[in-house]
N, C-alpha and C. Protein backbone atom coordinates (compact mmCIF):
# COMPACT_ATOMS: atom_id res chain seq x y z
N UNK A 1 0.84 -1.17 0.00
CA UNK A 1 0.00 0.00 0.00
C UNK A 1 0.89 1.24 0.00
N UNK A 2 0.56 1.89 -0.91
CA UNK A 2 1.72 3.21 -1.52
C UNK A 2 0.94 4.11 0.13
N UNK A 3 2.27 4.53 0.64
CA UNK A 3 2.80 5.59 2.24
C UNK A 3 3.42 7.06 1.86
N UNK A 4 3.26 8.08 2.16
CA UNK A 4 3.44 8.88 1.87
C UNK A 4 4.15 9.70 3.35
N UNK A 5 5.85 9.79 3.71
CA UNK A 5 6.10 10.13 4.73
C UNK A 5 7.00 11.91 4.88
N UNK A 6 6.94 12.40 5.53
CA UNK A 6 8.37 13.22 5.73
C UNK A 6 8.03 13.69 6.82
N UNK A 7 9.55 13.85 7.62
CA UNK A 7 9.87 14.48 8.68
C UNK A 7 9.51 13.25 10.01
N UNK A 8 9.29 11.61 9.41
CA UNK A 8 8.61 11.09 10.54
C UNK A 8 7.28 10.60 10.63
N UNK A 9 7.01 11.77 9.90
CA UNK A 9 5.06 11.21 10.05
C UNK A 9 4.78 10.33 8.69
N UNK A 10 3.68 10.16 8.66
CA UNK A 10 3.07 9.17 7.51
C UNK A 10 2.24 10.66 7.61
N UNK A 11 2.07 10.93 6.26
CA UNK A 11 1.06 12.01 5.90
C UNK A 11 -0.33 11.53 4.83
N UNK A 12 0.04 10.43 4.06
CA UNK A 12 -0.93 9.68 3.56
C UNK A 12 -0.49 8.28 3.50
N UNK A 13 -1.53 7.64 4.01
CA UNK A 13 -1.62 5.86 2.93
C UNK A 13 -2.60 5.38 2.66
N UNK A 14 -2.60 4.80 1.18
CA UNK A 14 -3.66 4.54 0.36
C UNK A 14 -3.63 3.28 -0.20
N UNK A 15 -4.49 2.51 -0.72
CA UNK A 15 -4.33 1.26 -1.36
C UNK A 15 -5.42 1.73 -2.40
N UNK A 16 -5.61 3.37 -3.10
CA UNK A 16 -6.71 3.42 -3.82
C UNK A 16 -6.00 4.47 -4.63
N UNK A 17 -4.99 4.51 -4.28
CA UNK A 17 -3.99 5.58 -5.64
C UNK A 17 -4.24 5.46 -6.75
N UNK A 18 -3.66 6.48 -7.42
CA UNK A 18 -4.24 6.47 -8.71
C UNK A 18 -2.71 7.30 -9.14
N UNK A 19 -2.11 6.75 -10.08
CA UNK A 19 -0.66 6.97 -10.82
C UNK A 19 -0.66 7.71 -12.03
N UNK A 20 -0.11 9.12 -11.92
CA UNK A 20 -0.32 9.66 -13.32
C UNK A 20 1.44 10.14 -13.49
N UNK A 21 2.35 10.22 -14.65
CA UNK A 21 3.28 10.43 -14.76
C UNK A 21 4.12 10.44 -13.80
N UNK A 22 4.29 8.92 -13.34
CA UNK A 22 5.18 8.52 -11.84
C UNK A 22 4.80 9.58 -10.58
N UNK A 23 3.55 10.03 -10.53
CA UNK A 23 3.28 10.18 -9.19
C UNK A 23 1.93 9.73 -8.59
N UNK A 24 2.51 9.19 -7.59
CA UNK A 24 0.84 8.90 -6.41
C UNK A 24 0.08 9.51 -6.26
N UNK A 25 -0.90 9.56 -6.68
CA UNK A 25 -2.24 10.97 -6.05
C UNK A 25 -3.08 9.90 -5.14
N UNK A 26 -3.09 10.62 -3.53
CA UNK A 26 -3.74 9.87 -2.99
C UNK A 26 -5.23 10.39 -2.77
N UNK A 27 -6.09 9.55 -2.62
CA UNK A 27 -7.44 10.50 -2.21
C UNK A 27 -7.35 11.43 -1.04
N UNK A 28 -8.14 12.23 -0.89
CA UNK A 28 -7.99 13.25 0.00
C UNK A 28 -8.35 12.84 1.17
N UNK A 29 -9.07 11.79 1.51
CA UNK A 29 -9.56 11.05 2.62
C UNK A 29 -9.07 10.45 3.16
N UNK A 30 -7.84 9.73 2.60
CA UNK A 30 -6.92 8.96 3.35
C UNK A 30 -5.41 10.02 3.61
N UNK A 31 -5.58 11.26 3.20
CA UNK A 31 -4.75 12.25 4.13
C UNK A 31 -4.66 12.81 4.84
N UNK A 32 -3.55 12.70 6.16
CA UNK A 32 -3.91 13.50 7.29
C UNK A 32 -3.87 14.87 7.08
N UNK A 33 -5.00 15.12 7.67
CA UNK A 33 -5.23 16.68 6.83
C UNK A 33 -4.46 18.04 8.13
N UNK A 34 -3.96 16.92 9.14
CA UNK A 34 -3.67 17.89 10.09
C UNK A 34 -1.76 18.44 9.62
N UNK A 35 -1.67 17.49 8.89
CA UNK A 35 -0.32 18.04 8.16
C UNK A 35 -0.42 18.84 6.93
N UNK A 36 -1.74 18.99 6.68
CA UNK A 36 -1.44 19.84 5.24
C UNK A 36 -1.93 21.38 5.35
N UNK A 37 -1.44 22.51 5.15
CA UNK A 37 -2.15 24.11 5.29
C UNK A 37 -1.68 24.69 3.88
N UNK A 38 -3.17 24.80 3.61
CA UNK A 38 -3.41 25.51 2.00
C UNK A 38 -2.70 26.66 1.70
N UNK A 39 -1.83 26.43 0.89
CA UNK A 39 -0.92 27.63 0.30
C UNK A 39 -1.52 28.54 -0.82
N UNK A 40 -1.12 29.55 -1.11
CA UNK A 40 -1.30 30.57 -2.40
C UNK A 40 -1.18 30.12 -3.40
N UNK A 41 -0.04 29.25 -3.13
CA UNK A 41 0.78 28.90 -4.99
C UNK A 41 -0.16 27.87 -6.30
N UNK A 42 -0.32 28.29 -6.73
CA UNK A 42 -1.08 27.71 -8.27
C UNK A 42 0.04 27.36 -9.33
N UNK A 43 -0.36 26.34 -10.27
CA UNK A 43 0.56 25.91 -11.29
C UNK A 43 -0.17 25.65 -12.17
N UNK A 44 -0.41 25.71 -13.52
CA UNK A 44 -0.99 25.33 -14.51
C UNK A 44 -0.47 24.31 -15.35
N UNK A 45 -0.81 23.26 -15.35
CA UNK A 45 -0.35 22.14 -16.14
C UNK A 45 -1.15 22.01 -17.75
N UNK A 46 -0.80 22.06 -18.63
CA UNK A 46 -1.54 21.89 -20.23
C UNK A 46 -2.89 21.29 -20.19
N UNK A 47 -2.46 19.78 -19.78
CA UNK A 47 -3.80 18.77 -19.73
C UNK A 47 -4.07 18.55 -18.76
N UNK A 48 -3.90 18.81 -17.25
CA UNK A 48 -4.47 18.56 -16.13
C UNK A 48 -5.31 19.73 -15.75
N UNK A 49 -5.36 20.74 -15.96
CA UNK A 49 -5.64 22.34 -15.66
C UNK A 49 -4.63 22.80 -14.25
N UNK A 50 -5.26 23.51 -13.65
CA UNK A 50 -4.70 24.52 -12.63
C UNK A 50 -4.52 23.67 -11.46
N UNK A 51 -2.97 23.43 -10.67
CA UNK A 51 -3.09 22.79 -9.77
C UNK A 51 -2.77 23.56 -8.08
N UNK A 52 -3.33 23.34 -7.18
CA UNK A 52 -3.24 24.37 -6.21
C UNK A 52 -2.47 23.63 -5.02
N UNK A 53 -1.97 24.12 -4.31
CA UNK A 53 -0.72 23.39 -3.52
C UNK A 53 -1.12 23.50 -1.57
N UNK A 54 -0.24 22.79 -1.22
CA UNK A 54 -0.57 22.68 0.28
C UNK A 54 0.72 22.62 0.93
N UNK A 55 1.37 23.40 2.08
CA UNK A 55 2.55 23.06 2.84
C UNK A 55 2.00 22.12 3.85
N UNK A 56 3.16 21.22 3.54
CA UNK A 56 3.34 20.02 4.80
C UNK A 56 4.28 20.55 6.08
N UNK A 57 3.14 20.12 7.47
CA UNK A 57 3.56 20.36 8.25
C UNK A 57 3.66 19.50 9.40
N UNK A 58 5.16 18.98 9.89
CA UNK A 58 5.20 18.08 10.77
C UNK A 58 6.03 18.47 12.08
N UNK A 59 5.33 18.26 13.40
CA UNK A 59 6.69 18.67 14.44
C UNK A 59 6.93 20.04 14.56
N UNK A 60 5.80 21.50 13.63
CA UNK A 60 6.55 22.34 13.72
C UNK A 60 7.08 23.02 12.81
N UNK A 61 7.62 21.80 11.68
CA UNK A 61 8.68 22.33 10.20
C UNK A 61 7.60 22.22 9.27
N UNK A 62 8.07 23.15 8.68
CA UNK A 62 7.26 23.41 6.98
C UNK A 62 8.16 22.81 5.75
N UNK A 63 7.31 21.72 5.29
CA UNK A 63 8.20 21.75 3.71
C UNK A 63 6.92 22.03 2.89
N UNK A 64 7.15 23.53 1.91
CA UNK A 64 6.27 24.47 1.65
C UNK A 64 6.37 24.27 0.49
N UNK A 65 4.99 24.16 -0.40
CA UNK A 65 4.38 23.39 -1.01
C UNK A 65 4.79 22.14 -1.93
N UNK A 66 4.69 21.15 -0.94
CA UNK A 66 4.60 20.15 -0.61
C UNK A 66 3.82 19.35 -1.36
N UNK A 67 2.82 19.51 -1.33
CA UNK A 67 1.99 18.25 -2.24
C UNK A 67 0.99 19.69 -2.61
N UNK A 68 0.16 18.70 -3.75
CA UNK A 68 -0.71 19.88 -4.55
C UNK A 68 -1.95 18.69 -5.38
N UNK A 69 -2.70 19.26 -5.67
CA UNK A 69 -4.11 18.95 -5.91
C UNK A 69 -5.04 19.87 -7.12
N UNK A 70 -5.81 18.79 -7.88
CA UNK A 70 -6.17 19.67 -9.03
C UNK A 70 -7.48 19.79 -8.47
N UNK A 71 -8.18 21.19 -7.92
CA UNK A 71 -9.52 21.09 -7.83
C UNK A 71 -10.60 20.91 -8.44
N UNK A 72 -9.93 21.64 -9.90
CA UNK A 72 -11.19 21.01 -11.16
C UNK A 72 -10.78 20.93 -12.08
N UNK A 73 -9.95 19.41 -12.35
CA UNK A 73 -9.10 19.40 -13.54
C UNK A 73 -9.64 19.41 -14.92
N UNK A 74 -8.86 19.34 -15.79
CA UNK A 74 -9.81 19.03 -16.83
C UNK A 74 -9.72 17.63 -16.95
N UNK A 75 -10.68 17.38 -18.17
CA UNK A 75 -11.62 16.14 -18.40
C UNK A 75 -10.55 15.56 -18.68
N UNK A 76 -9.11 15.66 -19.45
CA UNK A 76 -8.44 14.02 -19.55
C UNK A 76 -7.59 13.69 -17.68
N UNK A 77 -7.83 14.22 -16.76
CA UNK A 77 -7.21 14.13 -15.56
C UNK A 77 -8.28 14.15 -14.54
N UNK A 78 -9.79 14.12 -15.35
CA UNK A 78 -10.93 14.08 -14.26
C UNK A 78 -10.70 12.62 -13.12
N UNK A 79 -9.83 11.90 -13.54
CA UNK A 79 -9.53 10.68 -12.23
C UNK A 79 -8.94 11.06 -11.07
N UNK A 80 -8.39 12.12 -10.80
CA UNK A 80 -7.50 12.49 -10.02
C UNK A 80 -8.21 13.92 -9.23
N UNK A 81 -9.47 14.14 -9.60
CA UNK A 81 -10.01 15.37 -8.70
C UNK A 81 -10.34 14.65 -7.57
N UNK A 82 -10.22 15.58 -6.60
CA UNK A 82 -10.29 14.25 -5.13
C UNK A 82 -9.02 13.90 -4.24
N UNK A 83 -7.98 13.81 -5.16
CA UNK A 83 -6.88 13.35 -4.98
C UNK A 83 -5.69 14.29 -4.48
N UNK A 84 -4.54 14.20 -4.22
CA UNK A 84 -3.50 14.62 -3.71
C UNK A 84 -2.43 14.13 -3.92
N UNK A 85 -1.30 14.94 -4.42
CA UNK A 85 0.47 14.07 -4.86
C UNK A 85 0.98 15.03 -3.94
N UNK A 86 2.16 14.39 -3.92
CA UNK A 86 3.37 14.81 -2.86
C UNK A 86 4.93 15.07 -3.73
N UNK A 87 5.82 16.00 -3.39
CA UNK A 87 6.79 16.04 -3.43
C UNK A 87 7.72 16.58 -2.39
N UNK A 88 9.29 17.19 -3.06
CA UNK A 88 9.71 18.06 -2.20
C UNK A 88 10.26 17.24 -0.73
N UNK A 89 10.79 16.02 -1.03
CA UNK A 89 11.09 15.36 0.14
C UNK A 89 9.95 14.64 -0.14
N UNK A 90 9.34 14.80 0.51
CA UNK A 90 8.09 13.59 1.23
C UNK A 90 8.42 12.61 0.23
N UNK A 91 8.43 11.25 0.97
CA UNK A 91 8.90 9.57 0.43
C UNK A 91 7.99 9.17 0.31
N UNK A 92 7.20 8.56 -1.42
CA UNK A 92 6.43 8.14 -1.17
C UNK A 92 6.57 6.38 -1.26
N UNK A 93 6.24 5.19 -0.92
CA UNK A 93 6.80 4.04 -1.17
C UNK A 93 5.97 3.16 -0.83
């Protein structure tokens, strides 16, 4: 079951991932949401649309933006609204 860790904590684990260009998007339900605080930063991807980001927070430390999420992707990435990927450190395995 793909784990999603940094700093110590497990911040997500899922056995319902969903894999798009070598990354895990986990559902949003199986993330602890007490590690994640909604950031400003936006990214626009071609075919996914606009993706909006979250700093991970464990212990205290910020690794700032951290994982990110498409709120209303477009239709070829509509599998992944819901969902959540990680980078920036966080191990996912």
């Amino acid at each position: 079951m793909p784990k999603a860790v940094w700093n110590g904590a497990t911040i997500a684990e899922s056995d319902a991932c969903v894999e798009v260009e070598g990354n895990h998007y986990f559902p949003i339900d199986d993330v602890r949401s007490e590690h994640l605080q909604a950031s400003q930063t936006t990214t626009v991807c071609s075919w996914k649309g606009t993706a909006s980001y979250y700093d991970v927070i464990v212990d205290g430390e910020t690794n700032k933006d951290a994982a990110w999420y498409y709120p209303s992707p477009k239709d070829a990435a509509a599998n992944i609204k819901g969902y959540v990927a990680f980078w920036r450190g966080v191990e996912v395995s």
